[in-house]
Protein backbone atom coordinates (compact mmCIF):
# COMPACT_ATOMS: atom_id res chain seq x y z
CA UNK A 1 18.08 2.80 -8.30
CA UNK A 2 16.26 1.20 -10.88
CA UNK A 3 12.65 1.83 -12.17
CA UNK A 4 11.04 0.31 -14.71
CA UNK A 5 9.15 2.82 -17.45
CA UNK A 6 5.93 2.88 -17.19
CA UNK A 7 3.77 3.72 -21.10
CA UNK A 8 2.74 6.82 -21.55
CA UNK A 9 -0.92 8.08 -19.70
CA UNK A 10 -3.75 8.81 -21.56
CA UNK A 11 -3.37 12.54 -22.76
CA UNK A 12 -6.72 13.46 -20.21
CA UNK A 13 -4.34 12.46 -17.29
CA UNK A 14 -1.97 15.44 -18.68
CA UNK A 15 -4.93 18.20 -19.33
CA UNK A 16 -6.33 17.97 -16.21
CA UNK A 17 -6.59 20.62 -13.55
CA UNK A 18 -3.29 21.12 -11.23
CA UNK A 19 -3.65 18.91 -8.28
CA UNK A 20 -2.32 19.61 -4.65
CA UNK A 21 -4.22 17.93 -2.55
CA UNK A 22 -5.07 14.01 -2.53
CA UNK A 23 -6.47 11.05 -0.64
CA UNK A 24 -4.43 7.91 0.70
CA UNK A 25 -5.66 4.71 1.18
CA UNK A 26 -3.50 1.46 2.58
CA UNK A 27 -4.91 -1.92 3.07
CA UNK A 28 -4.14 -5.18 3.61
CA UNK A 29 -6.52 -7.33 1.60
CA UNK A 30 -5.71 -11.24 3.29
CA UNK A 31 -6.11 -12.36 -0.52
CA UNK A 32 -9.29 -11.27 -0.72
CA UNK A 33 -10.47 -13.36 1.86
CA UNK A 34 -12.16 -12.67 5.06
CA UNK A 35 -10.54 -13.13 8.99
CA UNK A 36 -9.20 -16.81 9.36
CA UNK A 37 -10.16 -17.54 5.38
CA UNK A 38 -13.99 -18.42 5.91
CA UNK A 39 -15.53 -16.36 3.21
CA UNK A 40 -14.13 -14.79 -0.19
CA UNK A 41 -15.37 -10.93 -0.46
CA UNK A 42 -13.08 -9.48 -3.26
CA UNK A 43 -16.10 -8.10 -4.78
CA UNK A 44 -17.57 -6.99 -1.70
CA UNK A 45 -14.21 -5.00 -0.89
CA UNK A 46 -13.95 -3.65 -4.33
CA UNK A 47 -17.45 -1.71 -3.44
CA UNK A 48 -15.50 -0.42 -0.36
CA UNK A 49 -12.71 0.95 -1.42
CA UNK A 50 -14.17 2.73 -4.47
CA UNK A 51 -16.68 4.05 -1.40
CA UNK A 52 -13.62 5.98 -0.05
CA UNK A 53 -12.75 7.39 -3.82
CA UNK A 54 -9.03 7.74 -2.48
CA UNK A 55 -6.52 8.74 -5.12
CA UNK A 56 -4.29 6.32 -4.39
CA UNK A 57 -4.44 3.40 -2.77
CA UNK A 58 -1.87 0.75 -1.11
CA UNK A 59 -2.08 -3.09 -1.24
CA UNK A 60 -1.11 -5.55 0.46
CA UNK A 61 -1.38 -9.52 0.37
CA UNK A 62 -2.71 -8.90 -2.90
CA UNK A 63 -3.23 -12.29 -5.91
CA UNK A 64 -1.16 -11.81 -9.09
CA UNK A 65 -2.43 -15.42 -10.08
CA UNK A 66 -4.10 -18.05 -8.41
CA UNK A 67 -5.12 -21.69 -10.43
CA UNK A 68 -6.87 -23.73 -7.73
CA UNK A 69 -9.34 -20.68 -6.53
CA UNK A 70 -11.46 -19.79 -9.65
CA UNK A 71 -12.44 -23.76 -10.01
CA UNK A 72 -13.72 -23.05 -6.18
CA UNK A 73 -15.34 -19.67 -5.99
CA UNK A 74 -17.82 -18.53 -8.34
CA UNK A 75 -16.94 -14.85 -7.91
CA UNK A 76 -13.15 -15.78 -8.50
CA UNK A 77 -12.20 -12.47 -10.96
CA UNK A 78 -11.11 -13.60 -14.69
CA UNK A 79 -7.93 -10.61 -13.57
CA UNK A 80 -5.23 -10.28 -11.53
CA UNK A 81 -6.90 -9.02 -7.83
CA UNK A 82 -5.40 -5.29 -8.06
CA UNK A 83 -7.16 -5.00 -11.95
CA UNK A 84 -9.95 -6.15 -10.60
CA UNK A 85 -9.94 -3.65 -7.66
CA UNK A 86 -8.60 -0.88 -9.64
CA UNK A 87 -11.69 -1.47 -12.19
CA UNK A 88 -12.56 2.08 -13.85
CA UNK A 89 -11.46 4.20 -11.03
CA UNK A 90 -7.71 3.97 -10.67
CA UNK A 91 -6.59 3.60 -14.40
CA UNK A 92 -2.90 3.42 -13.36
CA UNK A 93 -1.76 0.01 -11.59
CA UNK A 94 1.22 -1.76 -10.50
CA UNK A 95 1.86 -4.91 -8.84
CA UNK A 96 5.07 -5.85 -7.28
CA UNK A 97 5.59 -10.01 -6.63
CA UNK A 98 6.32 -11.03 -3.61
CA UNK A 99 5.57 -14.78 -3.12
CA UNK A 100 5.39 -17.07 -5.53
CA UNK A 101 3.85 -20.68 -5.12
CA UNK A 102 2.97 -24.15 -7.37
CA UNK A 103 -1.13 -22.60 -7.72
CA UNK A 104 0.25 -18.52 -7.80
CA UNK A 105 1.69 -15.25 -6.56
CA UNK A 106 0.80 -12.90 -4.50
CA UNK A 107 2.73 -9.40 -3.63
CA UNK A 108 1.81 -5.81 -2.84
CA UNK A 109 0.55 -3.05 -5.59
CA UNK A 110 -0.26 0.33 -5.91
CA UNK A 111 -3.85 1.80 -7.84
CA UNK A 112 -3.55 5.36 -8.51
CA UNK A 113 -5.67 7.92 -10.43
CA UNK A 114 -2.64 9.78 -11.45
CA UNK A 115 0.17 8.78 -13.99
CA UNK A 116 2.84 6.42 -12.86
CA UNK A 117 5.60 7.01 -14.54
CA UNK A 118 8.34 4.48 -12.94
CA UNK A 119 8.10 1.47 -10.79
CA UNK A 120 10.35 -1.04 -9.12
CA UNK A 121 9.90 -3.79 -6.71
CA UNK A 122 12.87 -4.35 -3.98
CA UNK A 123 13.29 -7.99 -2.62
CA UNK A 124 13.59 -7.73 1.35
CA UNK A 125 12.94 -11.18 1.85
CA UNK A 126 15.40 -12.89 4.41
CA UNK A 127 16.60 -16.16 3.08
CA UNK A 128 14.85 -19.11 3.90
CA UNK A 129 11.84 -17.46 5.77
CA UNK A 130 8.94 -15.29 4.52
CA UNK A 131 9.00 -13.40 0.81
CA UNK A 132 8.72 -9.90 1.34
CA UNK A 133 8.61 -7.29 -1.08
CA UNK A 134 8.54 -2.94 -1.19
CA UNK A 135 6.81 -1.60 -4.25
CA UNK A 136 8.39 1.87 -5.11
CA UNK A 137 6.26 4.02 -7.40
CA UNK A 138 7.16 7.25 -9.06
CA UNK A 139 3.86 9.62 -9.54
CA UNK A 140 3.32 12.46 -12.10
CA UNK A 141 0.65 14.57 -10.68
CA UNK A 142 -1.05 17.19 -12.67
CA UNK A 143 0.29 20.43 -12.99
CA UNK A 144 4.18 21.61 -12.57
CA UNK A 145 4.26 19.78 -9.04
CA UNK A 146 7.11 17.53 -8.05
CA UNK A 147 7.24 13.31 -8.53
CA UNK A 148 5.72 12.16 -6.03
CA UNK A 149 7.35 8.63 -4.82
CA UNK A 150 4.61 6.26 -3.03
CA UNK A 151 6.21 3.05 -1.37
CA UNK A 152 4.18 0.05 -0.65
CA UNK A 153 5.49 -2.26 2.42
CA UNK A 154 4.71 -5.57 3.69
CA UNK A 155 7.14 -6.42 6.40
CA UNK A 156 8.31 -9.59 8.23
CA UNK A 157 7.06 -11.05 11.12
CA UNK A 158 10.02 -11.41 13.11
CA UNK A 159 12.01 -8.02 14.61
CA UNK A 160 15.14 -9.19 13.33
CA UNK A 161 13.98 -9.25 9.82
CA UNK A 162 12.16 -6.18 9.96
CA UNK A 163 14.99 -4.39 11.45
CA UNK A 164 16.95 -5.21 8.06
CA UNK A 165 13.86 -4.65 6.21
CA UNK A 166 13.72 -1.42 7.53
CA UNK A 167 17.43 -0.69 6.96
CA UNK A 168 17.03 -1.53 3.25
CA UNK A 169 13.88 0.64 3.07
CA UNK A 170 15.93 3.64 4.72
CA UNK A 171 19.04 2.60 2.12
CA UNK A 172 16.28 3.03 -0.99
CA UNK A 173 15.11 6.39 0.98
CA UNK A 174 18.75 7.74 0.74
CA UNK A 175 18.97 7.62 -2.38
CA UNK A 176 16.25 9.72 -3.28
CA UNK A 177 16.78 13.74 -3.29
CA UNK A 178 15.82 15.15 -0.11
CA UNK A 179 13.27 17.66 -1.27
CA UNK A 180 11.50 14.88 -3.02
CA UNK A 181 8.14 14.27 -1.43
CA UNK A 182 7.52 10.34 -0.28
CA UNK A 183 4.79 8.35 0.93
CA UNK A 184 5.22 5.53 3.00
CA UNK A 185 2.60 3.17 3.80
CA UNK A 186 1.29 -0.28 4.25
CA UNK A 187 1.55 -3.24 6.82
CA UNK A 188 4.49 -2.91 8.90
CA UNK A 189 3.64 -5.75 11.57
CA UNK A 190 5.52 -3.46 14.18
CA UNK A 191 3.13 -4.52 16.78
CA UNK A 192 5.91 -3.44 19.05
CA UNK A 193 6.79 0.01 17.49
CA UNK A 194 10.04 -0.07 16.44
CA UNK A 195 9.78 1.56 12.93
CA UNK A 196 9.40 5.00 13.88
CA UNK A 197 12.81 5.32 15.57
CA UNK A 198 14.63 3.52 12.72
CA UNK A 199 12.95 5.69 10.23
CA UNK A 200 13.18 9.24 11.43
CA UNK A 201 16.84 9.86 10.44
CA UNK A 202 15.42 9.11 7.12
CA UNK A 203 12.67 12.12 7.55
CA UNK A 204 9.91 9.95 7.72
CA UNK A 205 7.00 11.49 10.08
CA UNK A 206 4.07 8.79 10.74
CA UNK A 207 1.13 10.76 10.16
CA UNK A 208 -1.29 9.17 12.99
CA UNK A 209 1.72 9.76 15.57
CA UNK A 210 1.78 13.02 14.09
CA UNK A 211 -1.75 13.82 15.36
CA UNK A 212 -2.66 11.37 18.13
CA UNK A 213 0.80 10.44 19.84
CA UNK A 214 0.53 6.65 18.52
CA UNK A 215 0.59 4.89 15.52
CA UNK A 216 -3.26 3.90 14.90
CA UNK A 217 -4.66 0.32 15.87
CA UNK A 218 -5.32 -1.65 13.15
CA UNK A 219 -5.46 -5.74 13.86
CA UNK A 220 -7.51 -7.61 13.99
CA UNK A 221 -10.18 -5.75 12.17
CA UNK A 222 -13.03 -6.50 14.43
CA UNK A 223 -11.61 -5.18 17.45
CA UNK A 224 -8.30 -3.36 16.87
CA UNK A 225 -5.79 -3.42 19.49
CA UNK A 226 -2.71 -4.08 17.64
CA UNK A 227 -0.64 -0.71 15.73
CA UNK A 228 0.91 -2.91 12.77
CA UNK A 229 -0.05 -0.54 9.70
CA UNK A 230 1.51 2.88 9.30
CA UNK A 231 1.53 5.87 6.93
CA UNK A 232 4.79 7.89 6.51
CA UNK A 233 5.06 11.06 4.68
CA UNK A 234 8.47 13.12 4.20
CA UNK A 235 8.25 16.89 2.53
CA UNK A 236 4.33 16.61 2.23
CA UNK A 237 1.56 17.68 5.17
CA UNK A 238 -0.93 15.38 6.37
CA UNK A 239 -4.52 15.61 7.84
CA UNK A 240 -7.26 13.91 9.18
CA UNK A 241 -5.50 11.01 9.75
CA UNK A 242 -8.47 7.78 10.06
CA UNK A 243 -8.38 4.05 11.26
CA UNK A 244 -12.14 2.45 8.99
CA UNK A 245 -12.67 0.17 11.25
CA UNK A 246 -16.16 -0.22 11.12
CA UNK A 247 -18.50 -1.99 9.30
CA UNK A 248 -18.26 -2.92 6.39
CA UNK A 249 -14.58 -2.61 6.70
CA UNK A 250 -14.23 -4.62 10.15
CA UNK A 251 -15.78 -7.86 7.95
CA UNK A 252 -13.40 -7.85 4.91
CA UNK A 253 -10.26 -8.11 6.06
CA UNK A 254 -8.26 -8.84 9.31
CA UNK A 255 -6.38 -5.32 8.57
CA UNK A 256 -8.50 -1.91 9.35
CA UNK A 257 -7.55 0.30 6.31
CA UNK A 258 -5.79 3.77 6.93
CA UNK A 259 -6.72 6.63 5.52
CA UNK A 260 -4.92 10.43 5.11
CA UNK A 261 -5.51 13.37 3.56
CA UNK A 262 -1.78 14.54 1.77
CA UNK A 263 -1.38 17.72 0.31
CA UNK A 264 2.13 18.86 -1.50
């Protein structure tokens, strides 16, 4: 497995209290643009995510670079989207690439308040068909706790590639140690709930199945009826497991963000 070293944290990240108990976020951003591309509120979902002060959050459909969209929206950011969202709250970022296009890029990417230390982006894009990409990030919490490793997934939209998505996401999950504690989260587009199967001889427990039976419903925003996001957790206990799908959240994206409480 390789992971790419991330610089050093600021020295406060190291002095502060021990931490064993965080917040999880996942959401699919559409780009920053609203359901069916009508109306750009980057800005207005930056407000709502820092609302939810989660520790770390997961992105998806997320702009690297764009040319073509600052010349057309005033309130274009002068960053990459995940900076921009990660403003003065999540001082740690990474992005992983997924797509890349004539005007830009676009991938997943993780903000987190605590120090990542290593990070590596897997290709599970099927040749010829839709670029797909899991962001693996290594976290160093406070105190003399484990590494924490938080993966970021965007899956395909057929079952077939999924399935071998999901085979090269359980082939990275192998090779970790098996007392390591993992997060797993992000849009699966399982709308017909494969992924737990596939994943529990990897460990994986889905945190709303967990506590409700199901995987949550989280498309289309407005009126969710489809289960295509997920949050997975191996060797760490989860609570109060939440779908946001109310205002303002059901107007800025055609995802309904997840939520979770994780403690080690």
């Amino acid at each position: 497995m390789s992971l790419s070293q991330q610089p050093d944290a600021p020295e406060r990240l190291q002095t502060l209290a021990p931490v064993r108990r965080f917040t999880v976020l996942t959401v699919n951003t559409h780009k920053g643009f609203t359901a069916l591309n009508r109306r750009f509120i980057l800005p207005e979902l930056r407000e709502a995510v820092r609302a939810v002060s989660a520790d770390v959050v997961f992105l998806q459909e997320v702009h690297g670079t764009h040319e073509q969209h600052p010349q057309r929206y005033d309130n274009w950011p002068t960053m990459p989207q995940y900076e921009f969202l990660a403003d003065s709250l999540w001082p740690q970022f990474a992005y992983g690439r997924n797509a890349v296009y004539p005007a830009g890029d676009h991938g997943n990417a993780l903000l987190s308040k605590f120090q990542i230390i290593r990070h590596d982006n897997l290709d599970v894009s099927i040749s010829g068909h839709e670029n797909r990409g899991i962001l693996h990030c290594v976290l160093r919490l406070p105190g003399d706790g484990p590494e924490v490793h938080a993966i970021c997934v965007h899956l395909g939209l057929r079952e077939t590639h999924r399935n071998e998505q999901l085979r090269l996401l359980a082939r990275r999950l192998e090779e970790l140690p098996e007392d390591a504690p993992v997060m797993v989260a992000g849009d699966f587009n399982d709308w017909r709930q494969r992924a737990d199967a596939l994943l529990k001889p990897c460990g994986l427990r889905e945190v709303f199945a967990e506590h409700h039976g199901k995987p949550a419903r989280s498309f289309p925003a407005r009126m969710p009826v489809l289960r295509l996001d997920r949050i997975y957790v191996r060797n760490l206990k989860a609570s109060r497991p939440q779908v946001l799908a109310t205002r303002p959240w059901s107007h800025l994206s055609d995802h309904a963000p997840l939520s979770v409480e994780i403690e080690l």
